[in-house]
Protein backbone atom coordinates (compact mmCIF):
# COMPACT_ATOMS: atom_id res chain seq x y z
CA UNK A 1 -15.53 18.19 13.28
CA UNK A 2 -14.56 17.76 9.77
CA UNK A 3 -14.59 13.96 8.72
CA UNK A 4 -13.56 11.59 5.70
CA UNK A 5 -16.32 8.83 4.69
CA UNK A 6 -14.63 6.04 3.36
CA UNK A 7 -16.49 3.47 1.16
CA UNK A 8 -14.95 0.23 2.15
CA UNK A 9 -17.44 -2.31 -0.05
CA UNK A 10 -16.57 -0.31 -3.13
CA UNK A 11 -12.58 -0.23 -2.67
CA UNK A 12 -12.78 -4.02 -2.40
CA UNK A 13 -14.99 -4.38 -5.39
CA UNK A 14 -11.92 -2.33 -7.05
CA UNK A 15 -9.31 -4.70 -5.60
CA UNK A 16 -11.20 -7.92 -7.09
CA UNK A 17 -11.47 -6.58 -10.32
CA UNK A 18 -8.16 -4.89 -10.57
CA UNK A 19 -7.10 -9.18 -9.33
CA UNK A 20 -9.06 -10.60 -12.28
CA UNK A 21 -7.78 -8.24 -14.77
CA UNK A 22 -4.09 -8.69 -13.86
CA UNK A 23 -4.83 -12.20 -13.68
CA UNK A 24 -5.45 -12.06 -17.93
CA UNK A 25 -1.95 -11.07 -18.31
CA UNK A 26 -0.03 -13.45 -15.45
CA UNK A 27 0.67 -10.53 -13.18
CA UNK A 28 0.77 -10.82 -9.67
CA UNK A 29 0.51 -7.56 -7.22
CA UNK A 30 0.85 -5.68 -4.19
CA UNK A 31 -1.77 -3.44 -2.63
CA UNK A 32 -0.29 -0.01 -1.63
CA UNK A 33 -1.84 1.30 1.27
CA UNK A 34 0.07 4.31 2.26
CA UNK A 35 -2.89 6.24 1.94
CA UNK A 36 -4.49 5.02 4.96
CA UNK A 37 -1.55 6.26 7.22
CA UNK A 38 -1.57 2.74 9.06
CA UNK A 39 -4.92 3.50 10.33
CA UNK A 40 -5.63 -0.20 12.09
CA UNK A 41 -9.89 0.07 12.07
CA UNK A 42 -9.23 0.71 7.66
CA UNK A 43 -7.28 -2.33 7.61
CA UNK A 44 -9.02 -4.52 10.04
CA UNK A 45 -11.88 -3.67 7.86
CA UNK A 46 -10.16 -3.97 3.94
CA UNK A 47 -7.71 -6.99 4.29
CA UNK A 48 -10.59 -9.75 5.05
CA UNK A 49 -9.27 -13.18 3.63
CA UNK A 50 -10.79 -12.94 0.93
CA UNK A 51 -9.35 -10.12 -0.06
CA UNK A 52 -5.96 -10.65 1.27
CA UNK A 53 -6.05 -14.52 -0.61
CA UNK A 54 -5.44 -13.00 -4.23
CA UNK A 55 -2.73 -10.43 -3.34
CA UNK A 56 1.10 -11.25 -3.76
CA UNK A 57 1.54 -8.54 -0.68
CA UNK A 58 0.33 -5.37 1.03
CA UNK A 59 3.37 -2.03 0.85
CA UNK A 60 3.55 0.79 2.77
CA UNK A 61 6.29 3.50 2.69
CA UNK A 62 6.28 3.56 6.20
CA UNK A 63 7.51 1.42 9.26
CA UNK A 64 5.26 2.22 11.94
CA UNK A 65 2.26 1.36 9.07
CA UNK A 66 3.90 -1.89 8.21
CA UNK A 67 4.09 -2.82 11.89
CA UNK A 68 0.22 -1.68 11.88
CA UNK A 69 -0.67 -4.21 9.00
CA UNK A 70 1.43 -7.16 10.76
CA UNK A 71 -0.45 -6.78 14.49
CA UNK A 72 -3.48 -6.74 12.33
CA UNK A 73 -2.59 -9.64 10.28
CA UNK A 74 0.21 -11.28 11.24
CA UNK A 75 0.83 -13.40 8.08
CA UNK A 76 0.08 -11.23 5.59
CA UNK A 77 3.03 -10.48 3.40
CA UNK A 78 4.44 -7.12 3.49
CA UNK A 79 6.46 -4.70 1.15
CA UNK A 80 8.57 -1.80 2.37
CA UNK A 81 8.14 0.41 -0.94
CA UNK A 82 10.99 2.72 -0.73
CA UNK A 83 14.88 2.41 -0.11
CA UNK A 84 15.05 2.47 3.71
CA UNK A 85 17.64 4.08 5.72
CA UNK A 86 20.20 1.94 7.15
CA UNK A 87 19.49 3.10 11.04
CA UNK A 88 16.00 1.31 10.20
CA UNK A 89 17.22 -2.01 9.14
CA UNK A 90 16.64 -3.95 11.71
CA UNK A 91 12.46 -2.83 12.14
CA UNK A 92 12.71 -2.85 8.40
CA UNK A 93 13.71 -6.83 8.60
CA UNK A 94 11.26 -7.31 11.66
CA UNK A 95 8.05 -5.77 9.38
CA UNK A 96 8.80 -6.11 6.08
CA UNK A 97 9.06 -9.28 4.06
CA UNK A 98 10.66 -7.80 1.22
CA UNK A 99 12.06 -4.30 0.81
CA UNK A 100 13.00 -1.83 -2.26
CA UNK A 101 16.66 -1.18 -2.10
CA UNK A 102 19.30 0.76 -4.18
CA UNK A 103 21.97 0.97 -1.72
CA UNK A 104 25.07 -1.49 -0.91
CA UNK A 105 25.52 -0.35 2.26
CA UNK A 106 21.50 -0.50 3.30
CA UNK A 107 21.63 -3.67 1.79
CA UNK A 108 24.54 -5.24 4.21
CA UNK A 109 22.74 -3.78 7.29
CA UNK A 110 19.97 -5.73 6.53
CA UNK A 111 21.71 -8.54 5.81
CA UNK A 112 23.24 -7.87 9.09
CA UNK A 113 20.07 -7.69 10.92
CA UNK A 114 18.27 -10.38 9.03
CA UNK A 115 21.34 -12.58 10.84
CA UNK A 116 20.20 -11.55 13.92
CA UNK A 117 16.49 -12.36 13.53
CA UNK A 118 17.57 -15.85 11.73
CA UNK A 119 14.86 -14.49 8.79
CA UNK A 120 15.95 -14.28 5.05
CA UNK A 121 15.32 -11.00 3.80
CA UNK A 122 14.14 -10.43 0.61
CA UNK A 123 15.09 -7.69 -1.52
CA UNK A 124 14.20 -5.90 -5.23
CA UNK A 125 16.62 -4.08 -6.91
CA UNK A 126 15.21 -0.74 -7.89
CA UNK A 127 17.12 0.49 -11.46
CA UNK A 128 17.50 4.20 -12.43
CA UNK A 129 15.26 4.01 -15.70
CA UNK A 130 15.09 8.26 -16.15
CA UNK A 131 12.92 9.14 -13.54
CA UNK A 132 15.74 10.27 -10.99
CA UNK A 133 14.29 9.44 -8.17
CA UNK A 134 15.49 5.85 -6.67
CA UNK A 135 17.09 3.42 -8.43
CA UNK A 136 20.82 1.53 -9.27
CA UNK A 137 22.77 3.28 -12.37
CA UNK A 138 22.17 0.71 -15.20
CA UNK A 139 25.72 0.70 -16.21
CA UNK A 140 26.69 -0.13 -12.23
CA UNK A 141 24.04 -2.61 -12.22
CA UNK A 142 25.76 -6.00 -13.03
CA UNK A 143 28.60 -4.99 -10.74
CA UNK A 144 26.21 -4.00 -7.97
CA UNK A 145 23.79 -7.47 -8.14
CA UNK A 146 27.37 -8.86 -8.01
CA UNK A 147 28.15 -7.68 -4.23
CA UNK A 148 24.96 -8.72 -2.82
CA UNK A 149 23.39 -11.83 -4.76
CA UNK A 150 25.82 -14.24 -2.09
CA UNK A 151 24.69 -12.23 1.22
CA UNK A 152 23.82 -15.00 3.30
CA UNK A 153 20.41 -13.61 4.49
CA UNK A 154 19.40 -11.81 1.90
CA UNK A 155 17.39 -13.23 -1.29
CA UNK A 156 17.35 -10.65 -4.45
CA UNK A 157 13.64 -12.02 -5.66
CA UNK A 158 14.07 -9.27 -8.97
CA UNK A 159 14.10 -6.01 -10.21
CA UNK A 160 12.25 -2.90 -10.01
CA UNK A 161 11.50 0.93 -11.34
CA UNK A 162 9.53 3.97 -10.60
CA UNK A 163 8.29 5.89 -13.19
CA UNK A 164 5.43 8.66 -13.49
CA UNK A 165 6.28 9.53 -9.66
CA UNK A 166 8.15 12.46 -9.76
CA UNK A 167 8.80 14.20 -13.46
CA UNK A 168 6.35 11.85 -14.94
CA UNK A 169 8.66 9.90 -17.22
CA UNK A 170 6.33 7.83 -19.03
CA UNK A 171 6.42 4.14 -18.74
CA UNK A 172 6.65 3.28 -21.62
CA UNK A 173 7.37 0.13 -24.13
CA UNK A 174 11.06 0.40 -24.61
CA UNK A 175 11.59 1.51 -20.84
CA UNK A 176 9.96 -1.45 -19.66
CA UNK A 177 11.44 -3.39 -21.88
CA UNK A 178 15.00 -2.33 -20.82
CA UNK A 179 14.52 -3.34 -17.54
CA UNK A 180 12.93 -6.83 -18.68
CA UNK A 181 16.32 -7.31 -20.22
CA UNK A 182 18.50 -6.11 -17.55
CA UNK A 183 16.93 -9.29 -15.59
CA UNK A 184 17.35 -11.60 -18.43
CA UNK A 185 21.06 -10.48 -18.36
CA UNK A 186 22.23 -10.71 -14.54
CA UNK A 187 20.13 -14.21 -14.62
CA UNK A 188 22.60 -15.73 -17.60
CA UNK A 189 25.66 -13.90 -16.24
CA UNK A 190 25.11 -15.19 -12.79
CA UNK A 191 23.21 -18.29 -13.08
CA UNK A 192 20.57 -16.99 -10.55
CA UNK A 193 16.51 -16.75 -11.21
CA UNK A 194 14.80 -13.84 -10.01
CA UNK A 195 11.23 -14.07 -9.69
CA UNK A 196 9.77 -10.78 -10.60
CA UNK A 197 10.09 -7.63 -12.67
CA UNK A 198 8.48 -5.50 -10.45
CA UNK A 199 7.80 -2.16 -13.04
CA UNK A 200 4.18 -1.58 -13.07
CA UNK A 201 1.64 1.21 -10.93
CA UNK A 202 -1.57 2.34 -11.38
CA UNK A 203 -0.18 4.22 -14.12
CA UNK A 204 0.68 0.94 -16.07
CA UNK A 205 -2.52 -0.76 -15.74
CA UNK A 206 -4.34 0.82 -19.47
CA UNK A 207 -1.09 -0.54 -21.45
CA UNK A 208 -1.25 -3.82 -20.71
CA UNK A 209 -4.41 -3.95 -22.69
CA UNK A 210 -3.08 -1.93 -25.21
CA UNK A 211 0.35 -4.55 -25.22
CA UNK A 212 2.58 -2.06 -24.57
CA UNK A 213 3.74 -3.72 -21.55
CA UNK A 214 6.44 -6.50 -22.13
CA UNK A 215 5.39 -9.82 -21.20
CA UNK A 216 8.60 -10.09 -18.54
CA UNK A 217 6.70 -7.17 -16.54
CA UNK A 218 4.93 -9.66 -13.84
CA UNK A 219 4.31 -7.63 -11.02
CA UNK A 220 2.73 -4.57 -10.25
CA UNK A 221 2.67 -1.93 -6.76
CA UNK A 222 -0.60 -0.14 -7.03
CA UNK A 223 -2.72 2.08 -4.93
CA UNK A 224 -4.45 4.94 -6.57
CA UNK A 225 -6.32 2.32 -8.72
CA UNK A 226 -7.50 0.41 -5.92
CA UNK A 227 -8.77 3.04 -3.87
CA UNK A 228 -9.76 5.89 -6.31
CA UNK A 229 -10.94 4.35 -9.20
CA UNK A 230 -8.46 5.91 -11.51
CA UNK A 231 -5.03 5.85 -13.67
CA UNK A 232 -2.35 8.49 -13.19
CA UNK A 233 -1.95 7.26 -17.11
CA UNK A 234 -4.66 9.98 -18.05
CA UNK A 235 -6.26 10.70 -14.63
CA UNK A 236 -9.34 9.05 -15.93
CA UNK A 237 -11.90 5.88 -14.53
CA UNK A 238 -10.19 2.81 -15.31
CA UNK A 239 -12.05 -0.21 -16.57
CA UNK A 240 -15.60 0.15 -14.61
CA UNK A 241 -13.82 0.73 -11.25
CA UNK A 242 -15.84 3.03 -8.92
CA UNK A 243 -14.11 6.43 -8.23
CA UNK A 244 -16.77 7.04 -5.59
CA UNK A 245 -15.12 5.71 -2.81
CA UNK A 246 -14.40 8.92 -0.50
CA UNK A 247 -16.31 11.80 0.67
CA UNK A 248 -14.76 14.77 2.58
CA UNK A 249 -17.70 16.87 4.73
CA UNK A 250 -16.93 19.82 6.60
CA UNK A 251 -19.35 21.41 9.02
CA UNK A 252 -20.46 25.16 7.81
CA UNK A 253 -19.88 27.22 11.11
CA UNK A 254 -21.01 30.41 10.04
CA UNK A 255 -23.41 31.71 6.91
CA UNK A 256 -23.71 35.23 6.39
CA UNK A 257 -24.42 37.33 3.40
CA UNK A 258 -20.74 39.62 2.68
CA UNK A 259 -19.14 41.74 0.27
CA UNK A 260 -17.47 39.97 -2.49
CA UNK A 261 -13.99 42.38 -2.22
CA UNK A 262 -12.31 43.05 1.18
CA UNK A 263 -12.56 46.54 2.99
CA UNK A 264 -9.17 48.29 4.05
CA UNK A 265 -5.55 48.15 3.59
CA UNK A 266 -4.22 44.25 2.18
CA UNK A 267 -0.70 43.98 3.13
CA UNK A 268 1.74 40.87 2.96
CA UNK A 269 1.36 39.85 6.28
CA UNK A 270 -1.39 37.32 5.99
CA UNK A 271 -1.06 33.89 6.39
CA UNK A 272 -4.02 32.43 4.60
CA UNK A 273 -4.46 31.61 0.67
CA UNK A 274 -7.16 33.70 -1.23
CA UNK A 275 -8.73 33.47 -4.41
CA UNK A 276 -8.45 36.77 -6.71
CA UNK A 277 -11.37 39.34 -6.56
CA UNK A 278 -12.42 42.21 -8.98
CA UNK A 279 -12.98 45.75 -8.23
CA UNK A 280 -16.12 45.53 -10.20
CA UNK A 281 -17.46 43.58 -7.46
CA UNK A 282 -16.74 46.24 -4.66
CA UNK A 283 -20.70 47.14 -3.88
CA UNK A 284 -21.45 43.23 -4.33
CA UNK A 285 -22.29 40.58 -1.60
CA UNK A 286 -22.69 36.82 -1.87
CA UNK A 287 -23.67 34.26 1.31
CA UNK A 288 -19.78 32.90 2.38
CA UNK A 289 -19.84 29.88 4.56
CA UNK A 290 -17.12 29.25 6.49
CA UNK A 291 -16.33 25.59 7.40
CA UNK A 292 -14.04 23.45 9.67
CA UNK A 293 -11.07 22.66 8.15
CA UNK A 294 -8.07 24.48 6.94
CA UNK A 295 -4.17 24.44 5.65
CA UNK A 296 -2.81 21.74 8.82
CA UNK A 297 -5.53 19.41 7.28
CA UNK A 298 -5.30 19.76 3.21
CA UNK A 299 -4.47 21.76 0.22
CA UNK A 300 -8.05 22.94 -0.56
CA UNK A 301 -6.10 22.15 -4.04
CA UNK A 302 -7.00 18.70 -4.19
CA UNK A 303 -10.71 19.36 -2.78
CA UNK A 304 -13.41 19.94 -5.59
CA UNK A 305 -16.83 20.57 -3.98
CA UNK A 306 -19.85 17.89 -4.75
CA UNK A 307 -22.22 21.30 -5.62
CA UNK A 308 -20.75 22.92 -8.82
CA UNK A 309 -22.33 26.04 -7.50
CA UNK A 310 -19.80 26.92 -4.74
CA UNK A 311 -16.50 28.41 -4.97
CA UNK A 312 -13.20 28.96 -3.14
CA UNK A 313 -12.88 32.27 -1.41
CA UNK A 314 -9.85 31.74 0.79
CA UNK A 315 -8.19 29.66 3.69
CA UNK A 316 -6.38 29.90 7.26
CA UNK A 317 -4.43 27.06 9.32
CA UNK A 318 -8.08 25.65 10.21
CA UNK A 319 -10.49 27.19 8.85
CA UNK A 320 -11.44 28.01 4.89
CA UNK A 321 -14.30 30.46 3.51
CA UNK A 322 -16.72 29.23 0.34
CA UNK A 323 -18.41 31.24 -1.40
CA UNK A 324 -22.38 30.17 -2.01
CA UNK A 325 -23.75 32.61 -4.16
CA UNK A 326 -27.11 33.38 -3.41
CA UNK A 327 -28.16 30.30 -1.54
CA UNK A 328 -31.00 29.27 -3.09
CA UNK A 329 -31.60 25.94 -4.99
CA UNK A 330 -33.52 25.99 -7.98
CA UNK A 331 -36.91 25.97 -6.36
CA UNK A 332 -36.09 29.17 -4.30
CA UNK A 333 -35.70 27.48 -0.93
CA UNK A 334 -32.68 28.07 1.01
CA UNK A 335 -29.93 25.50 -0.20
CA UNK A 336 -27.37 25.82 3.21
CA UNK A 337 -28.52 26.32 7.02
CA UNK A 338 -25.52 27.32 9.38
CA UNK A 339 -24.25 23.70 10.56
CA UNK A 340 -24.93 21.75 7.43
CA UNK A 341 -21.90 20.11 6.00
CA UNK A 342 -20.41 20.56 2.37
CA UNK A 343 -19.43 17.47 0.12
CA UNK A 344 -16.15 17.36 -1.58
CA UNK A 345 -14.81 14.26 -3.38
CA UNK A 346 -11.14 14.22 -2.31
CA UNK A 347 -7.72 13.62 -4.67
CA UNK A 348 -5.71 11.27 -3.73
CA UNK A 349 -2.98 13.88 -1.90
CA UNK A 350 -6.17 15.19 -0.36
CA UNK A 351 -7.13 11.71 0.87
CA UNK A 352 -3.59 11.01 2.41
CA UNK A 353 -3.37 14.25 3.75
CA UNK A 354 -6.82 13.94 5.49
CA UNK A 355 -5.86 10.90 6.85
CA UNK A 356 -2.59 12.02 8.67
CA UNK A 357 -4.53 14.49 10.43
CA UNK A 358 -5.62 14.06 13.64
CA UNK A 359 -8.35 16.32 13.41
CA UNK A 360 -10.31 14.39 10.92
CA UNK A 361 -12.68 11.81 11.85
CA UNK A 362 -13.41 9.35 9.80
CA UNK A 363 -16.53 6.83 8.95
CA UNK A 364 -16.61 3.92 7.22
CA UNK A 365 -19.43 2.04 4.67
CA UNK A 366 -18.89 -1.70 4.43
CA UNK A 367 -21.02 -4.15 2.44
């Protein structure tokens, strides 16, 4: 079977230093682990105390991963990153510490539920800053932080936005800025201290350097960082974190020399995903390995083989076809044998993806 090799002692050397750099600017964070699906032997493994120590909180975007973190480490302090639906509130009050809301009427059944638990539920606004995607019209905002800053059990700790998620609005200075003062406002009108502007990601972390983040923005949700290496900013390394934390293998389960262009009549009917062909190429064969994974597990997309050499010929539900050229390294031995594995380095969808499935095994490298 297929399986995902995760790197454990280099995603916590990218925590620490991520910790230490956000420490320069005063910035606390929370370590987004949606990635991992909930998986309890990753987290058992990741959130030692020492790791867990220098983190504000660990997120998720979903319930049943948040109860996951909590049975593995019952005091940790947990984020709910996303509005949740009202039918949820009361395992949304039971799991989650604090939770990302937008809506008045989420907002009361939590407050609702909280009640019941005797807990105090604590909430961030999340503001509409051009992204479209969740978040409190700016001109409602005042008006809105004005129904729900008395709830009895519920504690609005500050304000928050997403941006780069969906269109890839930019975050940049004057956005950021906006929502600084949108704090500064609602805590003079209202007499009430929030404790966090909570506007940064992974795709934040190169302009604080660059002091194009305003001084206000003091805490941050990141994931990709941590556990790839990289910023959404530019898609490049950031600082000297290690972007060689997972490996994707699949088994080859057949090797055989073919023809480079199909023989007989292509109609629409497939189901698969092919890569063009020329008719050039008609008398021409290549080895094609086929290997142990397919559509139900990734998008072959966000896959980029370790061996420059080998290219994508075309995928089913669970199975996909490389090409290998002629097989031979460069001192004429045979590169691939028939059950070898290929190496891809994953993206992060592929990594997520990977992870939900359950036909994926997965390893793990700790220190």
């Amino acid at each position: 079977m297929a399986h995902l090799n995760i790197k454990i002692s280099e995603i916590k050397k990218n925590i620490r230093t991520i910790t230490r750099y956000l420490d320069q600017y005063d910035v606390k964070w929370s370590l987004v682990t949606k990635v991992f699906s909930g998986d309890r032997e990753f987290l058992r493994r990741l959130l030692t105390p020492e790791i867990v120590k220098n983190l504000h909180s660990v997120g998720d975007s979903r319930l049943t991963s948040l109860k996951n973190l909590k049975a593995v480490y019952p005091e940790i302090q947990t984020i709910y990153i996303k509005p949740p639906a009202r039918v949820y509130a009361d395992d949304v009050v039971k799991y989650a510490d604090i939770s990302l809301n937008s809506s008045y009427n989420t907002i009361v059944a939590l407050n609702e539920a909280a009640k019941k638990q005797k807990k105090t539920h604590k909430i961030i606004l999340m503001v509409e800053m051009g992204e479209l995607r969740e978040g409190i019209d700016r001109d409602n905002l005042v008006n809105f932080y004005k129904r729900v800053f008395e709830m009895s059990n519920i504690e609005v700790i500050g304000l928050g936005s997403n941006l780069g998620c969906m269109y890839g609005v930019e975050p940049t200075y004057d956005k950021l800025l906006q929502l600084s003062l949108y704090k500064r406002l609602i805590e003079c009108k209202f007499n009430k201290k929030m404790d966090f502007v909570s506007g940064g990601s992974s795709i934040t972390l190169p302009l604080l350097e660059k002091g194009n983040v305003p001084p206000e923005i003091n805490h941050f949700r990141i994931g990709e960082a941590a556990f790839f290496g990289t910023s959404p900013y530019d898609n490049n390394q950031f600082l000297e974190l290690s972007t060689d934390t997972f490996n994707f293998y699949a088994n080859l389960i057949e090797l055989e020399e073919k023809g480079i262009v199909p023989d007989g009549i292509i109609n629409e009917a497939n189901i698969g995903h092919t890569a063009g062909f020329k008719e050039v190429d008609l008398d021409k064969t290549t080895y094609k390995g086929i290997v142990d994974f397919g559509m139900l597990d990734v998008d072959y997309h966000d896959l980029t083989p370790k061996d420059p050499e080998i290219k994508f010929v075309g995928t089913t539900s669970d199975m996909t076809v490389y090409d290998l050229g002629e097989n031979i390294d460069d001192k004429g031995n045979k590169k691939y044998s028939i059950n070898d594995a290929i190496c891809f380095k994953p993206s992060y969808m592929a990594a997520a993806r990977l992870l939900h499935s359950k036909f994926i095994d997965l390893s793990f490298e700790d220190e």
